[in-house]
ModelCIF file with pLDDT and N, C-alpha, C, O atoms, coordinates in Angstrom:
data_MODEL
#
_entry.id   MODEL 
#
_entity.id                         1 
_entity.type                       polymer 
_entity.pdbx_number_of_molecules   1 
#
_entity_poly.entity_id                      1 
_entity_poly.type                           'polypeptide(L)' 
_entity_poly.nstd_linkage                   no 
_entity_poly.nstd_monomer                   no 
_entity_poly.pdbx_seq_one_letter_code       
;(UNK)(UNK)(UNK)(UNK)(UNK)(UNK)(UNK)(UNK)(UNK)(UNK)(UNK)(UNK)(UNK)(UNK)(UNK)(UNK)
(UNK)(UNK)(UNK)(UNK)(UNK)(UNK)(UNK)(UNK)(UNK)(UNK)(UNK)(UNK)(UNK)(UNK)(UNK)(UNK)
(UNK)(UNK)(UNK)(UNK)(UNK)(UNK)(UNK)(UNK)(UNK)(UNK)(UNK)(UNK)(UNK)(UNK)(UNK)
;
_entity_poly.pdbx_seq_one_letter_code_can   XXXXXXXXXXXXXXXXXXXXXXXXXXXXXXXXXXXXXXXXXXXXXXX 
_entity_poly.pdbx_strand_id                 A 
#
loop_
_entity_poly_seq.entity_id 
_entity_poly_seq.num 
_entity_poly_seq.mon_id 
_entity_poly_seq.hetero 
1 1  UNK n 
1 2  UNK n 
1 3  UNK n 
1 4  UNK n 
1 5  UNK n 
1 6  UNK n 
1 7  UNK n 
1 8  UNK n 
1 9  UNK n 
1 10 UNK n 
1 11 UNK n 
1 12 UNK n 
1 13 UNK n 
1 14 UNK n 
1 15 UNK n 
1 16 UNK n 
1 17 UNK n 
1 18 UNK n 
1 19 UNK n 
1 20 UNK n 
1 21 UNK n 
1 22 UNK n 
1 23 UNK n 
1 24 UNK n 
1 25 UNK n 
1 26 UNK n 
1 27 UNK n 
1 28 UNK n 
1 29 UNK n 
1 30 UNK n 
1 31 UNK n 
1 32 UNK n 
1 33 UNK n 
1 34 UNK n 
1 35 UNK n 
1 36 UNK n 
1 37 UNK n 
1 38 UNK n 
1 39 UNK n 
1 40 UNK n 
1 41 UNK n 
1 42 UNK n 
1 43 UNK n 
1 44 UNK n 
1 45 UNK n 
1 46 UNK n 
1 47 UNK n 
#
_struct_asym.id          A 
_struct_asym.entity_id   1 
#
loop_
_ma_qa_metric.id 
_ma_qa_metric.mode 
_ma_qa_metric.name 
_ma_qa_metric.software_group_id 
_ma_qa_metric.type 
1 global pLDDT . pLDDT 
2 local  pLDDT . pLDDT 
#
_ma_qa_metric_global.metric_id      1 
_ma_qa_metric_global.metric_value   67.62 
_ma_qa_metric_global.model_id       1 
_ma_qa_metric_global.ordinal_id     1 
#
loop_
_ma_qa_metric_local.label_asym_id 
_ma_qa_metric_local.label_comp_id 
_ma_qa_metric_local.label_seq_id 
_ma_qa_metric_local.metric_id 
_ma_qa_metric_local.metric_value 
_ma_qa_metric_local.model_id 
_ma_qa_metric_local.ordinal_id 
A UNK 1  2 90.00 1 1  
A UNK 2  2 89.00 1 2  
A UNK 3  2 89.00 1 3  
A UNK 4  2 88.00 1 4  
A UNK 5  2 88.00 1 5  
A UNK 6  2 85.00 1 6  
A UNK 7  2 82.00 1 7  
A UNK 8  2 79.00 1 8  
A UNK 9  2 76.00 1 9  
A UNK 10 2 68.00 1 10 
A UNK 11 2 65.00 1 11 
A UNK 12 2 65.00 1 12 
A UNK 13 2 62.00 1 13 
A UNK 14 2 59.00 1 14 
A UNK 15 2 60.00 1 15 
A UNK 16 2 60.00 1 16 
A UNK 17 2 58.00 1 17 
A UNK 18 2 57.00 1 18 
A UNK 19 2 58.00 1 19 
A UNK 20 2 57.00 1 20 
A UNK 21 2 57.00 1 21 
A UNK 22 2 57.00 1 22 
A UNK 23 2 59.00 1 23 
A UNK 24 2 59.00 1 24 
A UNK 25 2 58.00 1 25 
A UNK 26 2 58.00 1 26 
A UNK 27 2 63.00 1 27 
A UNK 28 2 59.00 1 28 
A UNK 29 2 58.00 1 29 
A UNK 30 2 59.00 1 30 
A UNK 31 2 61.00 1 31 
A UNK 32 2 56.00 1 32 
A UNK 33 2 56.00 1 33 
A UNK 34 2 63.00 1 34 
A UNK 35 2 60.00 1 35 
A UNK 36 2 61.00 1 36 
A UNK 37 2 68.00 1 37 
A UNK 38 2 72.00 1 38 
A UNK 39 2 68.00 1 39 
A UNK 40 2 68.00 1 40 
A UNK 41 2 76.00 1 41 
A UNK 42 2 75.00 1 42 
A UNK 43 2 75.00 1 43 
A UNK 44 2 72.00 1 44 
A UNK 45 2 76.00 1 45 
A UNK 46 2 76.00 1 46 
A UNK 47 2 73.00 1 47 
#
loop_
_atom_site.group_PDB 
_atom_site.id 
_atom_site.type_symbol 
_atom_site.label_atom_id 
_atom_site.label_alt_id 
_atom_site.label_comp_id 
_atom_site.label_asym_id 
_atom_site.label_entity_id 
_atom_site.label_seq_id 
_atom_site.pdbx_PDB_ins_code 
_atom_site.Cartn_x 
_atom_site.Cartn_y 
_atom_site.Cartn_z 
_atom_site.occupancy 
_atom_site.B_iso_or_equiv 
_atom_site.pdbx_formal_charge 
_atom_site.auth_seq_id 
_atom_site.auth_comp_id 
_atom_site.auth_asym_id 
_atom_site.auth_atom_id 
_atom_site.pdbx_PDB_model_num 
ATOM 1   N N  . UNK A 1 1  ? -58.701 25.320 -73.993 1.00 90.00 ? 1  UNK A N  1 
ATOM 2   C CA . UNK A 1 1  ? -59.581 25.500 -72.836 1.00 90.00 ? 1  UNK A CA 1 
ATOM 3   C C  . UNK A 1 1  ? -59.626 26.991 -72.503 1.00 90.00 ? 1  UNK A C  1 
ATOM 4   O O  . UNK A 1 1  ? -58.560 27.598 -72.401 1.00 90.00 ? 1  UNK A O  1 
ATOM 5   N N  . UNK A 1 2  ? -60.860 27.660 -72.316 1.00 89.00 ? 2  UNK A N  1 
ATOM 6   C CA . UNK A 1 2  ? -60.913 29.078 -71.799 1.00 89.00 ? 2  UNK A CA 1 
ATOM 7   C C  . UNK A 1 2  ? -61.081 28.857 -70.510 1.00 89.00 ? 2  UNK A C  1 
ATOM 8   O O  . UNK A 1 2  ? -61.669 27.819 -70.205 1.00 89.00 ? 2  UNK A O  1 
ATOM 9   N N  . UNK A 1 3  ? -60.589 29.816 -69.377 1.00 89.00 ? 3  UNK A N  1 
ATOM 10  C CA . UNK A 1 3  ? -60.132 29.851 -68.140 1.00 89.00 ? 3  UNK A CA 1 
ATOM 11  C C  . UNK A 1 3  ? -60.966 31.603 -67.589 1.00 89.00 ? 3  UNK A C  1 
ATOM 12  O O  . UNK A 1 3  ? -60.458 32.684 -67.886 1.00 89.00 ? 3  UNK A O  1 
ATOM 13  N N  . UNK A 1 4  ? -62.105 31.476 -66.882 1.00 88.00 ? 4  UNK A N  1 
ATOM 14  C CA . UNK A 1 4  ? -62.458 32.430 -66.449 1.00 88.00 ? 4  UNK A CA 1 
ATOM 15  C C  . UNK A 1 4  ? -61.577 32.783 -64.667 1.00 88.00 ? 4  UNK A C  1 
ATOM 16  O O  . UNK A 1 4  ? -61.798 32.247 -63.581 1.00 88.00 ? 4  UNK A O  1 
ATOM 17  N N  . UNK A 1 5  ? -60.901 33.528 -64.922 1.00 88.00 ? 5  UNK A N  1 
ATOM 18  C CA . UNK A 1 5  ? -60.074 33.421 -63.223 1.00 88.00 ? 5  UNK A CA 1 
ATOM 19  C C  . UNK A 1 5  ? -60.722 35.058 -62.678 1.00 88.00 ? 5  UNK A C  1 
ATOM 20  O O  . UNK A 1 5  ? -60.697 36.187 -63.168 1.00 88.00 ? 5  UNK A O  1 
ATOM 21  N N  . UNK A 1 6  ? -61.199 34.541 -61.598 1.00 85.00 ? 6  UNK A N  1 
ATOM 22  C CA . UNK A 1 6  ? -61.447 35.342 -60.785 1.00 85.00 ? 6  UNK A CA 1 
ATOM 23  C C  . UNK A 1 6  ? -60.928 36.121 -59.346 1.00 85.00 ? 6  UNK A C  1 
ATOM 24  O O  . UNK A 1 6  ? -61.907 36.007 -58.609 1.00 85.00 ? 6  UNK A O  1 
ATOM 25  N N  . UNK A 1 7  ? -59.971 36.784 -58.665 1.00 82.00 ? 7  UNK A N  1 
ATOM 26  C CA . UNK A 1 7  ? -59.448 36.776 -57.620 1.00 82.00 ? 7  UNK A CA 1 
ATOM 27  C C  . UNK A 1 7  ? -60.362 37.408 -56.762 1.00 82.00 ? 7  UNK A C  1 
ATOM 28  O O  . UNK A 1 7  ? -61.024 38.441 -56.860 1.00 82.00 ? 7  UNK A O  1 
ATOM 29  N N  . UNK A 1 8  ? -60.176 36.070 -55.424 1.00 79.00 ? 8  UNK A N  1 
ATOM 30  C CA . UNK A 1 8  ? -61.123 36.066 -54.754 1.00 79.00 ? 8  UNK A CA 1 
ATOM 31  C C  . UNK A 1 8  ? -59.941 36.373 -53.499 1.00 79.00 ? 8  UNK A C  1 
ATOM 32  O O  . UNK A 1 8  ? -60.610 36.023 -52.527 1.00 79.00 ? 8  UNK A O  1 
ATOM 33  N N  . UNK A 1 9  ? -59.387 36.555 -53.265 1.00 76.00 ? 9  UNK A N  1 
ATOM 34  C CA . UNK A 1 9  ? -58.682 36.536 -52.106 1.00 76.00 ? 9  UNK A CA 1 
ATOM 35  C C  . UNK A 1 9  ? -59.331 38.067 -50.949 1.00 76.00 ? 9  UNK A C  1 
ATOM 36  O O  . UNK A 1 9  ? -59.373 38.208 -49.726 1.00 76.00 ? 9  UNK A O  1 
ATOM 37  N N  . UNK A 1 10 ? -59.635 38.737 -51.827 1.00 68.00 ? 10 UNK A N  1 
ATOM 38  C CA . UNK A 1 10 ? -60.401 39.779 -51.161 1.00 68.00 ? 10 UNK A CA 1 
ATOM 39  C C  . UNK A 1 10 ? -61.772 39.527 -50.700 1.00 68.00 ? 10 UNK A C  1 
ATOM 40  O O  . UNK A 1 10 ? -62.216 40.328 -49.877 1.00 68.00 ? 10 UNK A O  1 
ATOM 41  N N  . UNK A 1 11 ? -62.525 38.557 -51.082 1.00 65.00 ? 11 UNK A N  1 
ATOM 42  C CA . UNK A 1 11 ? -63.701 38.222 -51.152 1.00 65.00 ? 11 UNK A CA 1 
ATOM 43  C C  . UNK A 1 11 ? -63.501 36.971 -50.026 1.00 65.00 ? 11 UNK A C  1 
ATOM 44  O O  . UNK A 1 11 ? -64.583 36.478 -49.708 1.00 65.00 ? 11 UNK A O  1 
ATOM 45  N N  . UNK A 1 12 ? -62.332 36.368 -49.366 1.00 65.00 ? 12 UNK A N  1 
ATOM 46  C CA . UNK A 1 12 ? -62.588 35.745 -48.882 1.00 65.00 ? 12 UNK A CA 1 
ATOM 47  C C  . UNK A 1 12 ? -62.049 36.517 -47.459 1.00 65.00 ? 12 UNK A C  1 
ATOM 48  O O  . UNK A 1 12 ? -62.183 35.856 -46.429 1.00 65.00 ? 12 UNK A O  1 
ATOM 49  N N  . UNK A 1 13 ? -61.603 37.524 -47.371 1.00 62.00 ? 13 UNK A N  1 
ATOM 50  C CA . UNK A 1 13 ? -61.057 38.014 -46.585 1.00 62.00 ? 13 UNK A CA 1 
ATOM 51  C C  . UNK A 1 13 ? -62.154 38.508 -45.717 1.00 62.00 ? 13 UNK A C  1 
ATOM 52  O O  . UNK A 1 13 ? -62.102 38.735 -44.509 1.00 62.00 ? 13 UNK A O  1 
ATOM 53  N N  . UNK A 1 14 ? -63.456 38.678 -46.774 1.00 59.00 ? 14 UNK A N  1 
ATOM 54  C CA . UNK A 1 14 ? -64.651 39.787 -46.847 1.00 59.00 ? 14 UNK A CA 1 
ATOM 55  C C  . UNK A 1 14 ? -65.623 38.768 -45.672 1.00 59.00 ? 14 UNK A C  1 
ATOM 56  O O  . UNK A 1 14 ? -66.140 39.140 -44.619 1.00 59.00 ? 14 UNK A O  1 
ATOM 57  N N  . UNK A 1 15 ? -65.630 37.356 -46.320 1.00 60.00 ? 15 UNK A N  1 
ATOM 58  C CA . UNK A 1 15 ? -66.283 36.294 -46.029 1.00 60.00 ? 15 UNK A CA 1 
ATOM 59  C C  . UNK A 1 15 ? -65.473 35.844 -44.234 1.00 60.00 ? 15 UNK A C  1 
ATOM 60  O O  . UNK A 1 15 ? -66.075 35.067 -43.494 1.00 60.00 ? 15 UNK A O  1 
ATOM 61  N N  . UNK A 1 16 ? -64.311 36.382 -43.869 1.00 60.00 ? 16 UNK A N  1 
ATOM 62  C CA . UNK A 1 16 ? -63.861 35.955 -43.044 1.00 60.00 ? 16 UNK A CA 1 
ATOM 63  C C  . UNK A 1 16 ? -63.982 37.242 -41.805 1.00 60.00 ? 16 UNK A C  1 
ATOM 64  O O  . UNK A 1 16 ? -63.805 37.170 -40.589 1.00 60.00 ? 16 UNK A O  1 
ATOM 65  N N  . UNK A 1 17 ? -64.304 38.242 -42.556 1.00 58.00 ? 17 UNK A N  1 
ATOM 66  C CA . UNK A 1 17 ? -64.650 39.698 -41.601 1.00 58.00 ? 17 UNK A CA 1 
ATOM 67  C C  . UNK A 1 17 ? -65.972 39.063 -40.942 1.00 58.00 ? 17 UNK A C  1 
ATOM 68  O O  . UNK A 1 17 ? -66.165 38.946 -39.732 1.00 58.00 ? 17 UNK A O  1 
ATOM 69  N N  . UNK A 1 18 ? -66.877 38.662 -42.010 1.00 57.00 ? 18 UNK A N  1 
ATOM 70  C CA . UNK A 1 18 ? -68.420 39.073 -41.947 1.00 57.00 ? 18 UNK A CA 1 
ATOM 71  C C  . UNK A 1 18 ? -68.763 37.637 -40.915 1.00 57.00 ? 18 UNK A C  1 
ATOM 72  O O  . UNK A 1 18 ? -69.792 37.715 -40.245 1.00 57.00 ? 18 UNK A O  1 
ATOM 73  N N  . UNK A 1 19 ? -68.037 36.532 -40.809 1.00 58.00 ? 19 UNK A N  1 
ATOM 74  C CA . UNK A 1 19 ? -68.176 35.381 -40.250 1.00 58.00 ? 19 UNK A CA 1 
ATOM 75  C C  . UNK A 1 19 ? -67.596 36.083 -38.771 1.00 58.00 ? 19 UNK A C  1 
ATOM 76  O O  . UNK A 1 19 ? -68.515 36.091 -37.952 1.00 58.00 ? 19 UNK A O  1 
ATOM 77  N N  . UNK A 1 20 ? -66.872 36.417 -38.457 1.00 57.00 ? 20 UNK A N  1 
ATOM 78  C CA . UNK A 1 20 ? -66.386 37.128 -37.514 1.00 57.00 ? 20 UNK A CA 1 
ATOM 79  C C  . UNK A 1 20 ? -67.160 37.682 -36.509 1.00 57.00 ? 20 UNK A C  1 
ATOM 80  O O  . UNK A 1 20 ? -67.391 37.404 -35.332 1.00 57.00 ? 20 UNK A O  1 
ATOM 81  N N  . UNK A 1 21 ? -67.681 39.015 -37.721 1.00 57.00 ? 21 UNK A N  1 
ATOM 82  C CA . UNK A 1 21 ? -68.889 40.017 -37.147 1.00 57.00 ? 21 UNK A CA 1 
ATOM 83  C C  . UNK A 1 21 ? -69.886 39.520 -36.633 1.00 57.00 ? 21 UNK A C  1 
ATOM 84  O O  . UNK A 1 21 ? -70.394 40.049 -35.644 1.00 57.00 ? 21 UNK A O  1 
ATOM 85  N N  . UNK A 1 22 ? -70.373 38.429 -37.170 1.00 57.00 ? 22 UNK A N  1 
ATOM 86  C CA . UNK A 1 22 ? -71.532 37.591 -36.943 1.00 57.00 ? 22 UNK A CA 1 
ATOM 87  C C  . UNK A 1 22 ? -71.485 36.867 -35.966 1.00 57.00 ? 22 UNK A C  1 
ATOM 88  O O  . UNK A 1 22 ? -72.582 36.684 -35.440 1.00 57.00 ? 22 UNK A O  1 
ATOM 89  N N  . UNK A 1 23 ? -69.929 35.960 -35.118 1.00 59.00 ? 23 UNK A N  1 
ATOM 90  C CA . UNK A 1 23 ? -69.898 35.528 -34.677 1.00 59.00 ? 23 UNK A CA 1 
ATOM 91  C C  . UNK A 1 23 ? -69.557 35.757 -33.464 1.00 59.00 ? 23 UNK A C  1 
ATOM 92  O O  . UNK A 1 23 ? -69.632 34.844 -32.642 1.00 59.00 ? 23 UNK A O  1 
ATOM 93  N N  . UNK A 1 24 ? -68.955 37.468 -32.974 1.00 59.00 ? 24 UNK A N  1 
ATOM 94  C CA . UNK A 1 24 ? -68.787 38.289 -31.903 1.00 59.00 ? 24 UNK A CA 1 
ATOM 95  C C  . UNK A 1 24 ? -70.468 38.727 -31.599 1.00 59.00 ? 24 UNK A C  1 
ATOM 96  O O  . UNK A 1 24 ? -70.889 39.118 -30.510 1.00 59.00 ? 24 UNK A O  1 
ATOM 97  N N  . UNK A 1 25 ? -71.398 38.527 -33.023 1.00 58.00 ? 25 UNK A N  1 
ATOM 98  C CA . UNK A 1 25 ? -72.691 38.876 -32.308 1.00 58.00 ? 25 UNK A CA 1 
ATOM 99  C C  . UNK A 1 25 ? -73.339 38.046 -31.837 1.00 58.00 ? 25 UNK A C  1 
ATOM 100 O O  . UNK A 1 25 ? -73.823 38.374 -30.754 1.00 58.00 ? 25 UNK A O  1 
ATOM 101 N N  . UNK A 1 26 ? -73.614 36.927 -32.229 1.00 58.00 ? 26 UNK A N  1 
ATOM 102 C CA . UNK A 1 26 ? -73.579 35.559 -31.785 1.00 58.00 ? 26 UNK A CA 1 
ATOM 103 C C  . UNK A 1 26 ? -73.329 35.176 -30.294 1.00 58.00 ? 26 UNK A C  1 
ATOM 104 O O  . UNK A 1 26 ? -74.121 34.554 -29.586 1.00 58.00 ? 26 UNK A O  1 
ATOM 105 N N  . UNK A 1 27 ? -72.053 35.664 -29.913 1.00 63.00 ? 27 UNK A N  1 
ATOM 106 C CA . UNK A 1 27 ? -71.396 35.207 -28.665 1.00 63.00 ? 27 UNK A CA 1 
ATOM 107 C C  . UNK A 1 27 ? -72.030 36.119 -27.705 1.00 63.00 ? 27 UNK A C  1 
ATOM 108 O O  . UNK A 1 27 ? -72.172 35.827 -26.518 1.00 63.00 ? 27 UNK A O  1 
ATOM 109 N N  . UNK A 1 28 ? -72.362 37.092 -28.166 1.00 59.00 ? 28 UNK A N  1 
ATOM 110 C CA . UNK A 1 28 ? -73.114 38.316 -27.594 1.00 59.00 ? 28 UNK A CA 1 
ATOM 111 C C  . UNK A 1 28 ? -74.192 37.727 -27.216 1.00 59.00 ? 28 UNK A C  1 
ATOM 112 O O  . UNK A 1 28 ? -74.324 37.480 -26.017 1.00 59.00 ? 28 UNK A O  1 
ATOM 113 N N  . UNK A 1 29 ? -75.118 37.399 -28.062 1.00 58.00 ? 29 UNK A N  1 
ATOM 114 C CA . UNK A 1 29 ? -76.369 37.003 -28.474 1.00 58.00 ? 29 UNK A CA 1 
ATOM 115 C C  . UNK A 1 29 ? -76.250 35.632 -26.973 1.00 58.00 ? 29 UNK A C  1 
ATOM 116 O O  . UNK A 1 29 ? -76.984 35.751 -25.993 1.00 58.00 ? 29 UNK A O  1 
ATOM 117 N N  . UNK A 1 30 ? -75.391 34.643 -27.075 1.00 59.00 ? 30 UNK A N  1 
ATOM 118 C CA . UNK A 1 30 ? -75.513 33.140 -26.238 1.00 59.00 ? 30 UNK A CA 1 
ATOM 119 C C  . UNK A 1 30 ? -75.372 33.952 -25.053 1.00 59.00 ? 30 UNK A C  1 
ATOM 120 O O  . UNK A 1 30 ? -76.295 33.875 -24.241 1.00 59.00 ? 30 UNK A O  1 
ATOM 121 N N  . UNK A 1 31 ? -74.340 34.765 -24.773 1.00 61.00 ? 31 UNK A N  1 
ATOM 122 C CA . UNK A 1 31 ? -74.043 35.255 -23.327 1.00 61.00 ? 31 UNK A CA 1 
ATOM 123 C C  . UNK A 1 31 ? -75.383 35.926 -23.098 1.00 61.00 ? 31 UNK A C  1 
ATOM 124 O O  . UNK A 1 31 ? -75.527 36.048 -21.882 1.00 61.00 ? 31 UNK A O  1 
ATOM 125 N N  . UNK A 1 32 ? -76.678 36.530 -23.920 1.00 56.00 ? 32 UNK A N  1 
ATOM 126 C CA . UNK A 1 32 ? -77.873 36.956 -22.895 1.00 56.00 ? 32 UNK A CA 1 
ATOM 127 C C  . UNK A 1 32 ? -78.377 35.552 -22.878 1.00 56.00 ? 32 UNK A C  1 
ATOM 128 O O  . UNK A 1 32 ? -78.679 34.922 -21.865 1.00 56.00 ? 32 UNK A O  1 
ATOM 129 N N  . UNK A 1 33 ? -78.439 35.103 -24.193 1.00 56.00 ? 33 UNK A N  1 
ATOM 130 C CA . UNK A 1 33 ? -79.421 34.124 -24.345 1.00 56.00 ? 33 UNK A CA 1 
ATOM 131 C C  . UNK A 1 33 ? -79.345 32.814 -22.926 1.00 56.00 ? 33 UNK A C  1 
ATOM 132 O O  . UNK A 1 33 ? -80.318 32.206 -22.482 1.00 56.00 ? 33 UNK A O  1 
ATOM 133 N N  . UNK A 1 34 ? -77.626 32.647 -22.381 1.00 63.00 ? 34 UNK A N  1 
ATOM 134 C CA . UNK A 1 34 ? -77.454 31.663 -21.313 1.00 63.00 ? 34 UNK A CA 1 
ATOM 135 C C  . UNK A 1 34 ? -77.810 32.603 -20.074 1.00 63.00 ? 34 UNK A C  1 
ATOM 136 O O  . UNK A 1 34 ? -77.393 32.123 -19.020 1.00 63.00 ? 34 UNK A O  1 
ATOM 137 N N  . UNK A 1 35 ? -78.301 33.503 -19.970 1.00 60.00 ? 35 UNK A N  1 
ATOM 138 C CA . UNK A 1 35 ? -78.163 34.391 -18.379 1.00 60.00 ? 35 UNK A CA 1 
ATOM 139 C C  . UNK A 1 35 ? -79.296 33.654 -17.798 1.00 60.00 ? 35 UNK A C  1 
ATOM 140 O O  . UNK A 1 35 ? -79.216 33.028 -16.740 1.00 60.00 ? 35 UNK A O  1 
ATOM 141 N N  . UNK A 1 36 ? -80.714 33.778 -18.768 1.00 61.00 ? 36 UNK A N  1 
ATOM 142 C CA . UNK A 1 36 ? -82.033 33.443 -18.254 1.00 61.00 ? 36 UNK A CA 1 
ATOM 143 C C  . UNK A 1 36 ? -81.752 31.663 -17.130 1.00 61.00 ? 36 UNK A C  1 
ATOM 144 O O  . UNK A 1 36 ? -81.761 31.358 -15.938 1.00 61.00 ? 36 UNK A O  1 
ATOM 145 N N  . UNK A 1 37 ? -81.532 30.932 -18.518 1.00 68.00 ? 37 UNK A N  1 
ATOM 146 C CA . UNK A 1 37 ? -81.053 29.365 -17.873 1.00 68.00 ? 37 UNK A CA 1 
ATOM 147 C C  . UNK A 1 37 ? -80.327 29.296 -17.238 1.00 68.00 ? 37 UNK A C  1 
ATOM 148 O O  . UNK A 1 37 ? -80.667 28.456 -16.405 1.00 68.00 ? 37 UNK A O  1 
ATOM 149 N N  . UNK A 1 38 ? -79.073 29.799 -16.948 1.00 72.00 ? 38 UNK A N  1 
ATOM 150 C CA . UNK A 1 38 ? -77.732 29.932 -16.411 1.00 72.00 ? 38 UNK A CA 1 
ATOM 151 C C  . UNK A 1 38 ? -78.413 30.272 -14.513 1.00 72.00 ? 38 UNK A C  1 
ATOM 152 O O  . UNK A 1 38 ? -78.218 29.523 -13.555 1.00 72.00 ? 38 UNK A O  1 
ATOM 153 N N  . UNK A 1 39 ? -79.149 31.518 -14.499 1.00 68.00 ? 39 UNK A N  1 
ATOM 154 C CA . UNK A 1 39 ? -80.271 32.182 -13.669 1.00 68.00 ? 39 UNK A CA 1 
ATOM 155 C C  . UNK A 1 39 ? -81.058 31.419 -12.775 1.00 68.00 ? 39 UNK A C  1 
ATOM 156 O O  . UNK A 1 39 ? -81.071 31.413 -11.544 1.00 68.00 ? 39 UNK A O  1 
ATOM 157 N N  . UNK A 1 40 ? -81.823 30.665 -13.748 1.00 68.00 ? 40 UNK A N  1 
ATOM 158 C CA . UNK A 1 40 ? -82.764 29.597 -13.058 1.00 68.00 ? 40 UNK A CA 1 
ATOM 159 C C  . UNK A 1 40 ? -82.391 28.701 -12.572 1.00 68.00 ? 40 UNK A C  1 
ATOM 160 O O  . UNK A 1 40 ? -82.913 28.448 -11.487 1.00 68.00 ? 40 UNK A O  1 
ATOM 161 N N  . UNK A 1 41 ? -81.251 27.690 -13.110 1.00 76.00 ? 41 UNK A N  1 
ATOM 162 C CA . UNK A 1 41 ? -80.341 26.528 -12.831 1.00 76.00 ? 41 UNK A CA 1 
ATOM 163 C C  . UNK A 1 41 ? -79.700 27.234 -11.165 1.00 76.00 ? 41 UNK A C  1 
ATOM 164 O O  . UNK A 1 41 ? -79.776 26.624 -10.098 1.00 76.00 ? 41 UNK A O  1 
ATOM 165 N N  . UNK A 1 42 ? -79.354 28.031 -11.272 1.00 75.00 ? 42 UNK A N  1 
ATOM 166 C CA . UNK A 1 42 ? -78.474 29.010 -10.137 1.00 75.00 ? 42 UNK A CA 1 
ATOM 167 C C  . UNK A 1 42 ? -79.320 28.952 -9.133  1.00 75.00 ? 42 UNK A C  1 
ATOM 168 O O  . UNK A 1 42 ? -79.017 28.266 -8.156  1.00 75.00 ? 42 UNK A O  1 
ATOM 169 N N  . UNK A 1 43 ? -80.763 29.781 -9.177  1.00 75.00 ? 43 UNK A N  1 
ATOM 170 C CA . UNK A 1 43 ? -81.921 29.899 -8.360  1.00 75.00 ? 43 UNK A CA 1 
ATOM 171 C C  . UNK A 1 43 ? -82.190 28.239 -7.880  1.00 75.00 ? 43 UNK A C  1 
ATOM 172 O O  . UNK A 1 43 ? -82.103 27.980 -6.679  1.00 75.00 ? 43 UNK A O  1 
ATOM 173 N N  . UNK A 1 44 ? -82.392 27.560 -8.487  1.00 72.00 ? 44 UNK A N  1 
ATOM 174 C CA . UNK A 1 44 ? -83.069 26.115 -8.542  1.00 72.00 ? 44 UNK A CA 1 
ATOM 175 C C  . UNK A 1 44 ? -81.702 26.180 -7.536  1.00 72.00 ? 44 UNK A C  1 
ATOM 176 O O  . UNK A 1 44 ? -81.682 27.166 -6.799  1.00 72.00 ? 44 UNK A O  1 
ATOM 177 N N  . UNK A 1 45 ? -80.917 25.534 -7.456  1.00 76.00 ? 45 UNK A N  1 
ATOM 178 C CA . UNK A 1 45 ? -79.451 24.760 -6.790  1.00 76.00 ? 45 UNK A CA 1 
ATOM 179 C C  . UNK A 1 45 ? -79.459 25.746 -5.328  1.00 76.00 ? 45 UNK A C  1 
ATOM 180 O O  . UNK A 1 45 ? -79.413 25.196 -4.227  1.00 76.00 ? 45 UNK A O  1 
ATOM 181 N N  . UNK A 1 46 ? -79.521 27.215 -5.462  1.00 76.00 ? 46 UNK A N  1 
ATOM 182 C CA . UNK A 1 46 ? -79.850 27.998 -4.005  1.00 76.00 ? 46 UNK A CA 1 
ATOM 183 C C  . UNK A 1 46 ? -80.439 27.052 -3.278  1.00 76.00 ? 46 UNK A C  1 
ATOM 184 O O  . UNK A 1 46 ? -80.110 26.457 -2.252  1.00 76.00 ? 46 UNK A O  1 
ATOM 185 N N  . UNK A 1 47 ? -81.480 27.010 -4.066  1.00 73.00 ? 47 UNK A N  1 
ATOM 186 C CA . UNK A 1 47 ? -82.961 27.107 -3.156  1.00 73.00 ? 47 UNK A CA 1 
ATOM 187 C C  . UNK A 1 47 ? -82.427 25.456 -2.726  1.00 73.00 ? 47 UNK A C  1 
ATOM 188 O O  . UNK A 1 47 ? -83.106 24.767 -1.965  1.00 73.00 ? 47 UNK A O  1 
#
């Protein structure tokens, strides 16, 4: 049997940065994205 081995341990490290990055922007991203609704729901319940 030939055995192509590849080490990925860096590549998953890479995959675990970039999921990260994405997901601090993300959280970024929900915290404007909930202000608008968050806003109106708030306004609505004032009033």
């Amino acid at each position: 049997i030939l055995l192509s081995i590849k080490d990925v341990t860096q590549h998953k490290l890479m995959e675990s940065q970039s999921k990260l990055a994405s997901m601090g922007e993300m959280i970024g991203n929900i915290a404007h994205q909930w202000r608008q609704p968050l806003s109106l729901i708030s306004t609505i319940a004032s009033g």
